[in-house]
N, C-alpha and C. Protein backbone atom coordinates (compact mmCIF):
# COMPACT_ATOMS: atom_id res chain seq x y z
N UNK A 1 0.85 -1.19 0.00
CA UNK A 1 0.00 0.00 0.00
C UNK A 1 0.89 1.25 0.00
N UNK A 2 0.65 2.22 -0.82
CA UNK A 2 1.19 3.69 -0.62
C UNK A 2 0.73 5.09 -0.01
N UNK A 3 1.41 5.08 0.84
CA UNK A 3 0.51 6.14 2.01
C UNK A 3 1.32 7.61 1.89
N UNK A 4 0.63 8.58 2.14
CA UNK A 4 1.26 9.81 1.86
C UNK A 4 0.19 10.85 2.51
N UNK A 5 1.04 11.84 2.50
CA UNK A 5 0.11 13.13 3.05
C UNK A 5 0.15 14.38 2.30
N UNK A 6 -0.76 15.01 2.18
CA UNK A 6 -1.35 16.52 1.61
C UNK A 6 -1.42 17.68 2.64
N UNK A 7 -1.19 18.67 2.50
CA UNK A 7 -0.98 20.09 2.66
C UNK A 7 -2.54 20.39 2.34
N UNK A 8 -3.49 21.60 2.82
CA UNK A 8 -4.28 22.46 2.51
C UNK A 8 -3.84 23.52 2.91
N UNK A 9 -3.34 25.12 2.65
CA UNK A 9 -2.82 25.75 2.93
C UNK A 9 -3.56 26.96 2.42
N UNK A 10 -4.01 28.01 3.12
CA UNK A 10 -5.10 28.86 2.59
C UNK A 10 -4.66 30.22 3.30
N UNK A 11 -4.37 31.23 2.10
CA UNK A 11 -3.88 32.58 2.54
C UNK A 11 -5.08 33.81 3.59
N UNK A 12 -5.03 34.84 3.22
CA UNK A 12 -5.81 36.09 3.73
C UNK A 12 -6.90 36.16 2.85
N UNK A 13 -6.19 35.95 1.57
CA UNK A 13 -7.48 35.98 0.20
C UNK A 13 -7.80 35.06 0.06
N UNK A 14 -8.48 34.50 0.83
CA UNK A 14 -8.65 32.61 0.74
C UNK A 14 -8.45 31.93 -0.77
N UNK A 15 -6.85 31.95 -1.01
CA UNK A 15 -6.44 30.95 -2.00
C UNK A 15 -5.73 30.37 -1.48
N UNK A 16 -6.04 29.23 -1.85
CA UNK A 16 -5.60 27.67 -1.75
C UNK A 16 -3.86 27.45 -2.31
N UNK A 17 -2.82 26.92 -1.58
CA UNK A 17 -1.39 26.50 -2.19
C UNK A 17 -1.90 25.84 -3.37
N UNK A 18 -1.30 25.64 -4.88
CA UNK A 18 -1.48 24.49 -5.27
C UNK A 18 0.07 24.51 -6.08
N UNK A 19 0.21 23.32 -6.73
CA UNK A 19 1.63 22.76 -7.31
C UNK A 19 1.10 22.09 -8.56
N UNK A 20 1.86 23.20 -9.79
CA UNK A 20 1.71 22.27 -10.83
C UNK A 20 2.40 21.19 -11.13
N UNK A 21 2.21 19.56 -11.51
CA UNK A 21 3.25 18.78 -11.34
C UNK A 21 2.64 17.78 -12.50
N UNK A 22 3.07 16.71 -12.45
CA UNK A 22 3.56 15.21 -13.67
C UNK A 22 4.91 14.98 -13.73
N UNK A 23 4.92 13.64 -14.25
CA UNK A 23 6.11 13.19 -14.51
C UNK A 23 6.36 13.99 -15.90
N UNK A 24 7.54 13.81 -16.46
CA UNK A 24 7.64 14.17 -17.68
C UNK A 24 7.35 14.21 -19.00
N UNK A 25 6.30 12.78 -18.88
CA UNK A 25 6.00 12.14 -20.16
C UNK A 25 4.16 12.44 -19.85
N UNK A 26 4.22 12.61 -18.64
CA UNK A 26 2.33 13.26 -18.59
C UNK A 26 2.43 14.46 -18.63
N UNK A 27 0.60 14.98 -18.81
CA UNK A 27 0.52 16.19 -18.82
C UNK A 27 0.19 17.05 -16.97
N UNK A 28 0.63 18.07 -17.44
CA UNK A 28 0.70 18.42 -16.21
C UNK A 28 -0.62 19.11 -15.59
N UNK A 29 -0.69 18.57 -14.43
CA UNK A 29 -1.85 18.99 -13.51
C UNK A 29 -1.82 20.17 -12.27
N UNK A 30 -3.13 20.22 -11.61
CA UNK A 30 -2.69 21.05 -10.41
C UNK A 30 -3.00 20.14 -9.31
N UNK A 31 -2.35 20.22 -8.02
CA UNK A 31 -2.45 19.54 -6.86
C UNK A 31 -2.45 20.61 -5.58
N UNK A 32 -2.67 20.19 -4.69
CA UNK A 32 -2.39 20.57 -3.10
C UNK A 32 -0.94 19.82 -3.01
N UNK A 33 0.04 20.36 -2.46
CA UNK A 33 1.44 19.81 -2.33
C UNK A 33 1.34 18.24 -1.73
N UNK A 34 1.92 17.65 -1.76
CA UNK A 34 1.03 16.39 -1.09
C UNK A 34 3.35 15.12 -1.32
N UNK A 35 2.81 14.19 -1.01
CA UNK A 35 3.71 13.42 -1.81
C UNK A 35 3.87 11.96 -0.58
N UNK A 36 4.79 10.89 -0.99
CA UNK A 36 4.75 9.80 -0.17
C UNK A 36 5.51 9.64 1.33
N UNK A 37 4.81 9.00 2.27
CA UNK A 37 5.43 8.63 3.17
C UNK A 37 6.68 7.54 3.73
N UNK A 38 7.52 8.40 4.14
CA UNK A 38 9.29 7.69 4.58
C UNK A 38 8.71 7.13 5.55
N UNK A 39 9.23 5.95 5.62
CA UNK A 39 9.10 4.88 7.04
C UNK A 39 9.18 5.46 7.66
N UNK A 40 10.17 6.10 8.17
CA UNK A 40 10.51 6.80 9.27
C UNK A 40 9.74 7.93 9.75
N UNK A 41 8.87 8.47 9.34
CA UNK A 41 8.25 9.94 9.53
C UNK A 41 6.81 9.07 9.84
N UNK A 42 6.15 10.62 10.35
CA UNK A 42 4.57 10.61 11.07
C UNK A 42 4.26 11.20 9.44
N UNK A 43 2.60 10.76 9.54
CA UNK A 43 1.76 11.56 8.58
C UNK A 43 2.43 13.26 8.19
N UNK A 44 2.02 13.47 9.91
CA UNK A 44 2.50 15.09 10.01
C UNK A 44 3.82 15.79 9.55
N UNK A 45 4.66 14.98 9.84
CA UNK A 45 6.35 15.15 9.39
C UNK A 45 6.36 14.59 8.42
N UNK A 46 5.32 13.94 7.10
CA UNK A 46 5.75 13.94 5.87
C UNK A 46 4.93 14.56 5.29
N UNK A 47 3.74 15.34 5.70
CA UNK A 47 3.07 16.63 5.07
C UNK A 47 3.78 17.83 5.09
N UNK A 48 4.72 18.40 6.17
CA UNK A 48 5.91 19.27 6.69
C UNK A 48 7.01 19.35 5.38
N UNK A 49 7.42 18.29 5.47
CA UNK A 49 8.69 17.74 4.54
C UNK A 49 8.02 18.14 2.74
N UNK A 50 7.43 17.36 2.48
CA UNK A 50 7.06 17.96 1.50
C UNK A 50 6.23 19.28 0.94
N UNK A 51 5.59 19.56 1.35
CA UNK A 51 5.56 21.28 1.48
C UNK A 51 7.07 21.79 0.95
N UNK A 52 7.67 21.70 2.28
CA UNK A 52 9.15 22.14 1.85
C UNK A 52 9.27 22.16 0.60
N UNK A 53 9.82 20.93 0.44
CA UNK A 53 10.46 20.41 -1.05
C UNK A 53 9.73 20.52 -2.59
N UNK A 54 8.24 20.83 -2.04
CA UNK A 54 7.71 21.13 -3.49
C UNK A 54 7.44 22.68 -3.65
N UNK A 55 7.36 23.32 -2.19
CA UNK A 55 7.12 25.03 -2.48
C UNK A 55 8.20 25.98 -1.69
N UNK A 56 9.21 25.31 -1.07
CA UNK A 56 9.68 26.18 -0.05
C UNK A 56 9.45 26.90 0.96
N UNK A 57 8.25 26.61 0.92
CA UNK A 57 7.60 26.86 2.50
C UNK A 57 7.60 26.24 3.04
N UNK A 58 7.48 26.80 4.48
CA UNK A 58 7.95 26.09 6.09
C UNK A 58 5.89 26.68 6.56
N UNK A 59 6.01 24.96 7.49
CA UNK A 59 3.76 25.40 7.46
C UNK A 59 3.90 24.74 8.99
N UNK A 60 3.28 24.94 9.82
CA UNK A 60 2.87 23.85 10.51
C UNK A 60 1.53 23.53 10.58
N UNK A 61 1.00 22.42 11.18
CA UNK A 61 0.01 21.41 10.80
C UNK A 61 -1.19 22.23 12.14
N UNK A 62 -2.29 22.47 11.71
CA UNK A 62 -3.10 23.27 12.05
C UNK A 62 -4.03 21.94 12.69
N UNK A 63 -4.55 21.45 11.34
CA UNK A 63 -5.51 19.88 11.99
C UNK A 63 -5.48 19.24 10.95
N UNK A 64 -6.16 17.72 11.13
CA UNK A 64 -6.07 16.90 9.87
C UNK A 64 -7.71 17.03 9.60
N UNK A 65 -7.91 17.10 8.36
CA UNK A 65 -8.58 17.31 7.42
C UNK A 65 -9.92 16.21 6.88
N UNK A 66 -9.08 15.37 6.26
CA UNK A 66 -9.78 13.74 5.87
C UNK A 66 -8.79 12.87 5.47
N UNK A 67 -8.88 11.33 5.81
CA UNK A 67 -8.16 10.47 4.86
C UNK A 67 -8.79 10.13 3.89
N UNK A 68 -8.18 10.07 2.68
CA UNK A 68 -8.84 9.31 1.41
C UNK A 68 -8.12 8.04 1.46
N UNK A 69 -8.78 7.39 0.77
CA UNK A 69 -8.62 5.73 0.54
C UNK A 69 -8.60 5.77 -0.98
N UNK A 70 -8.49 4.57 -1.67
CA UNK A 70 -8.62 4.27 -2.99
C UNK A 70 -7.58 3.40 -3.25
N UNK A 71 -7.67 3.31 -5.26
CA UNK A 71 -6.93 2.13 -5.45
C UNK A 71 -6.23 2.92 -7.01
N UNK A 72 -5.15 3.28 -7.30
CA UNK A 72 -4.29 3.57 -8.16
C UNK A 72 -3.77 2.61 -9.04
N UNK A 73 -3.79 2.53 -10.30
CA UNK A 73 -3.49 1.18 -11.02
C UNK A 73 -3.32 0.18 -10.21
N UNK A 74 -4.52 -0.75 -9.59
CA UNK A 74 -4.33 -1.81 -8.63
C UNK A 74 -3.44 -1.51 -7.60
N UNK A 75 -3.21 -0.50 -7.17
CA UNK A 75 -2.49 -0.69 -5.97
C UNK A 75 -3.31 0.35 -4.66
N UNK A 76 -3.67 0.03 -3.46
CA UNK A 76 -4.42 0.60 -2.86
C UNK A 76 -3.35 1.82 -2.22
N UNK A 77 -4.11 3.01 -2.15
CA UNK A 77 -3.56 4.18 -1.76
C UNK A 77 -4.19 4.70 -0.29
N UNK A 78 -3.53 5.49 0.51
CA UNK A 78 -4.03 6.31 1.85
C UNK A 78 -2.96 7.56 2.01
N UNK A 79 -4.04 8.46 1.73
CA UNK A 79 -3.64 9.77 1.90
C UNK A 79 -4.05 10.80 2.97
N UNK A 80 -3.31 11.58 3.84
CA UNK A 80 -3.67 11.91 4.93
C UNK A 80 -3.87 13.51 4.68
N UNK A 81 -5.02 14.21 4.57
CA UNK A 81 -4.78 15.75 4.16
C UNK A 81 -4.83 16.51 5.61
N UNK A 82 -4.07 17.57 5.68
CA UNK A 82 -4.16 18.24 6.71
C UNK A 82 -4.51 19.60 6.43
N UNK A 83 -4.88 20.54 7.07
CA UNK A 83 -4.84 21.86 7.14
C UNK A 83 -4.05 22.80 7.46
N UNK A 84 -2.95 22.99 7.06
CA UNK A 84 -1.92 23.77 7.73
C UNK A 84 -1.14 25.00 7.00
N UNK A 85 -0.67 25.57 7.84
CA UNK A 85 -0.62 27.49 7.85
C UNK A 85 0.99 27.63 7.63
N UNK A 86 1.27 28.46 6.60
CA UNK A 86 3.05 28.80 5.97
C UNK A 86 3.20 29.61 7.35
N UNK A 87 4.29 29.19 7.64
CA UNK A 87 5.05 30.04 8.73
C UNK A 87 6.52 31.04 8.58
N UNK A 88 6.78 30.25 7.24
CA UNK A 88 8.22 30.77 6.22
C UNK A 88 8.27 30.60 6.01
N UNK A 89 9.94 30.46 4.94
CA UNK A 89 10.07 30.26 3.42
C UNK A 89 9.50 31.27 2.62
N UNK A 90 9.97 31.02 1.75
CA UNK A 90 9.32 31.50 0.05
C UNK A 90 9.25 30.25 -1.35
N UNK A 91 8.36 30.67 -1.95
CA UNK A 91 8.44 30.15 -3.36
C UNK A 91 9.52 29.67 -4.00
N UNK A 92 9.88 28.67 -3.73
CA UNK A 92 10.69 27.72 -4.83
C UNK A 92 10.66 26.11 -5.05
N UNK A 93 10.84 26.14 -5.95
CA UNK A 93 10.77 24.94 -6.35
C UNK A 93 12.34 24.17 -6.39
N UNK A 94 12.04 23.32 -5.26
CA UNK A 94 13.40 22.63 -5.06
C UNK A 94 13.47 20.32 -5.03
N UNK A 95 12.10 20.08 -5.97
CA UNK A 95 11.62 18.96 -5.53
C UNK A 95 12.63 17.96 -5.82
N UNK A 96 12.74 16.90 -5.29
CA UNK A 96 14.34 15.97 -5.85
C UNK A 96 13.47 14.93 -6.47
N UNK A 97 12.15 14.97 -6.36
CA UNK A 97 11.66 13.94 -7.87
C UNK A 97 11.14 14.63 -9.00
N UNK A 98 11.93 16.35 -8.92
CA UNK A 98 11.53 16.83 -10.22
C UNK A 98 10.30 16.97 -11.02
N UNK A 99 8.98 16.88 -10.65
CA UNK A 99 7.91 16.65 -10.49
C UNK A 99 7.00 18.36 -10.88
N UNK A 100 7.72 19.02 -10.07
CA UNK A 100 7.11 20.16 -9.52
C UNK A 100 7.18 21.26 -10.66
N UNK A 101 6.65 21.89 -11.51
CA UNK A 101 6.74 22.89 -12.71
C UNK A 101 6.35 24.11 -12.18
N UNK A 102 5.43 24.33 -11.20
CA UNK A 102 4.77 25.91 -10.58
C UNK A 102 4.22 25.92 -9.54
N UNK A 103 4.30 27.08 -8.70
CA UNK A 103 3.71 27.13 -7.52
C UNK A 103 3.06 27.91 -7.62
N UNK A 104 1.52 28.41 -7.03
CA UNK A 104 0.88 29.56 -7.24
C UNK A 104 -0.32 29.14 -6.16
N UNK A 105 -0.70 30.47 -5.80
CA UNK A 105 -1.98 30.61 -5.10
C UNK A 105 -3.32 31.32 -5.96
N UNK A 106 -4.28 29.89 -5.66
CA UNK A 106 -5.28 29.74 -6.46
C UNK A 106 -7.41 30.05 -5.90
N UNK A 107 -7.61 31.42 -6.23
CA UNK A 107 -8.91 31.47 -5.95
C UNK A 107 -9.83 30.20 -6.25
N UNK A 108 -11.03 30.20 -5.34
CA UNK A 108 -12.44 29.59 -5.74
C UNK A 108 -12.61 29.02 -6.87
N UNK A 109 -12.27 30.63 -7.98
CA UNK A 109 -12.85 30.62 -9.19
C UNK A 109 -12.01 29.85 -9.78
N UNK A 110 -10.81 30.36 -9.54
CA UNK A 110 -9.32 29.30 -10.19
C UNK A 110 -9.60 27.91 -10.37
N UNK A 111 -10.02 27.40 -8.93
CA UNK A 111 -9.92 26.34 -8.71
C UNK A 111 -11.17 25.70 -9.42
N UNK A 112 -11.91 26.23 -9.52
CA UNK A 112 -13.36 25.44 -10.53
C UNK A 112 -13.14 25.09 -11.93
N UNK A 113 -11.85 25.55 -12.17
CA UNK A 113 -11.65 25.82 -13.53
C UNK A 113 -10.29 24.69 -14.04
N UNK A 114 -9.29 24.99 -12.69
CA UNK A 114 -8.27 23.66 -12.85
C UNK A 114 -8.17 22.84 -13.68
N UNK A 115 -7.20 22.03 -14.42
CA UNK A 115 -7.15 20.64 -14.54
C UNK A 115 -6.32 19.78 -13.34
N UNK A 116 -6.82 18.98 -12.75
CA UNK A 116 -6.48 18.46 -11.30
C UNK A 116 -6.04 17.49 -11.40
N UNK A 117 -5.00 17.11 -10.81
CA UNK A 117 -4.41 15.73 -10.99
C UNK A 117 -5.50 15.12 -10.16
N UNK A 118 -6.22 15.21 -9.07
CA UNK A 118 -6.98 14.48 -8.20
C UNK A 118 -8.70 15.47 -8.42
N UNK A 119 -9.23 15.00 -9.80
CA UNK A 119 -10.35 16.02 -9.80
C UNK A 119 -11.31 15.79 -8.42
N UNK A 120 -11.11 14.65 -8.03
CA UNK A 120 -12.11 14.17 -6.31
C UNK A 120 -12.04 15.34 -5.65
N UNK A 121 -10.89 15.94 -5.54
CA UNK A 121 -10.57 16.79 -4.74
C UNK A 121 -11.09 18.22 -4.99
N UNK A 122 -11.66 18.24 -5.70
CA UNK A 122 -12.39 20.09 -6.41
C UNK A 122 -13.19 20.25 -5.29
N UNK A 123 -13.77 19.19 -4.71
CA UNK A 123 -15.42 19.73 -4.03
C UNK A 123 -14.95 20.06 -2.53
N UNK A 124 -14.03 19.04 -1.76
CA UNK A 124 -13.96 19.31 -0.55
C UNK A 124 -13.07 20.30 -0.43
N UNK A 125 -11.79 21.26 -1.99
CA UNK A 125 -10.67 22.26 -1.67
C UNK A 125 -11.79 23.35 -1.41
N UNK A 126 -13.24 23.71 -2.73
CA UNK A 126 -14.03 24.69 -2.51
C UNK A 126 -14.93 24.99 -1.14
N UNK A 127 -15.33 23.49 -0.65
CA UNK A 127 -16.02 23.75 0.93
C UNK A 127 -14.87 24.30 1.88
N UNK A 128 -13.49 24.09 1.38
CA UNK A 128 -12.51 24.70 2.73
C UNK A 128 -12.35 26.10 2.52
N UNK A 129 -12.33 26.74 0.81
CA UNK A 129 -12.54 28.06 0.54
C UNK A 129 -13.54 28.91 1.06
């Protein structure tokens, strides 16, 4: 099973973090920073960690959100989303699976409009907007 955690991160102008990303040979989508869990780390310390590494921001974890479940080309997935607030850093893109093409903060309207790597995710980013 592949388990990982998500970022929700929501400014003054209530826009949402998001990360444009794909591998190289897909097309590229938008996401909530998100990525997989190291043995070694909590949910929380691998929602932290990646943040980092896909936006350069430093967040801490406010509350958790929802787990999603599912199944990814036959393989079952668990993803842990949290709610959590930039504390520092800035904007960059520093990801070491290269993944990451843009960072930007994204209105309501933005977000209705997206192409989403996880379209599931449109309805519960707009109820947090």
């Amino acid at each position: 099973m592949w388990a990982g955690s998500a970022a929700v991160c929501i400014n003054q102008q209530k826009q949402i973090l998001m990360v444009k990303q794909g591998q190289v040979h897909e097309p590229k989508r938008w996401s909530v920073p998100s990525g997989g869990k190291e043995e070694w780390e909590s949910f929380e310390e691998c929602c932290v960690r990646e943040v980092y590494e896909e936006t350069g921001y430093h967040i801490k974890i406010i509350k958790p959100i929802q787990i999603k479940e599912g199944t990814v080309d036959g393989e079952r997935i668990q993803v842990h989303y949290f709610l959590a607030e930039i504390i520092g850093g800035s904007p960059v893109i520093q990801d070491p699976d290269q993944l990451i093409y843009e960072i930007s903060w994204k209105s309501a309207s933005e977000v209705k409009q997206l192409d989403l790597s996880f379209p599931s995710d449109r309805e519960f980013l707009l109820d947090l907007l």
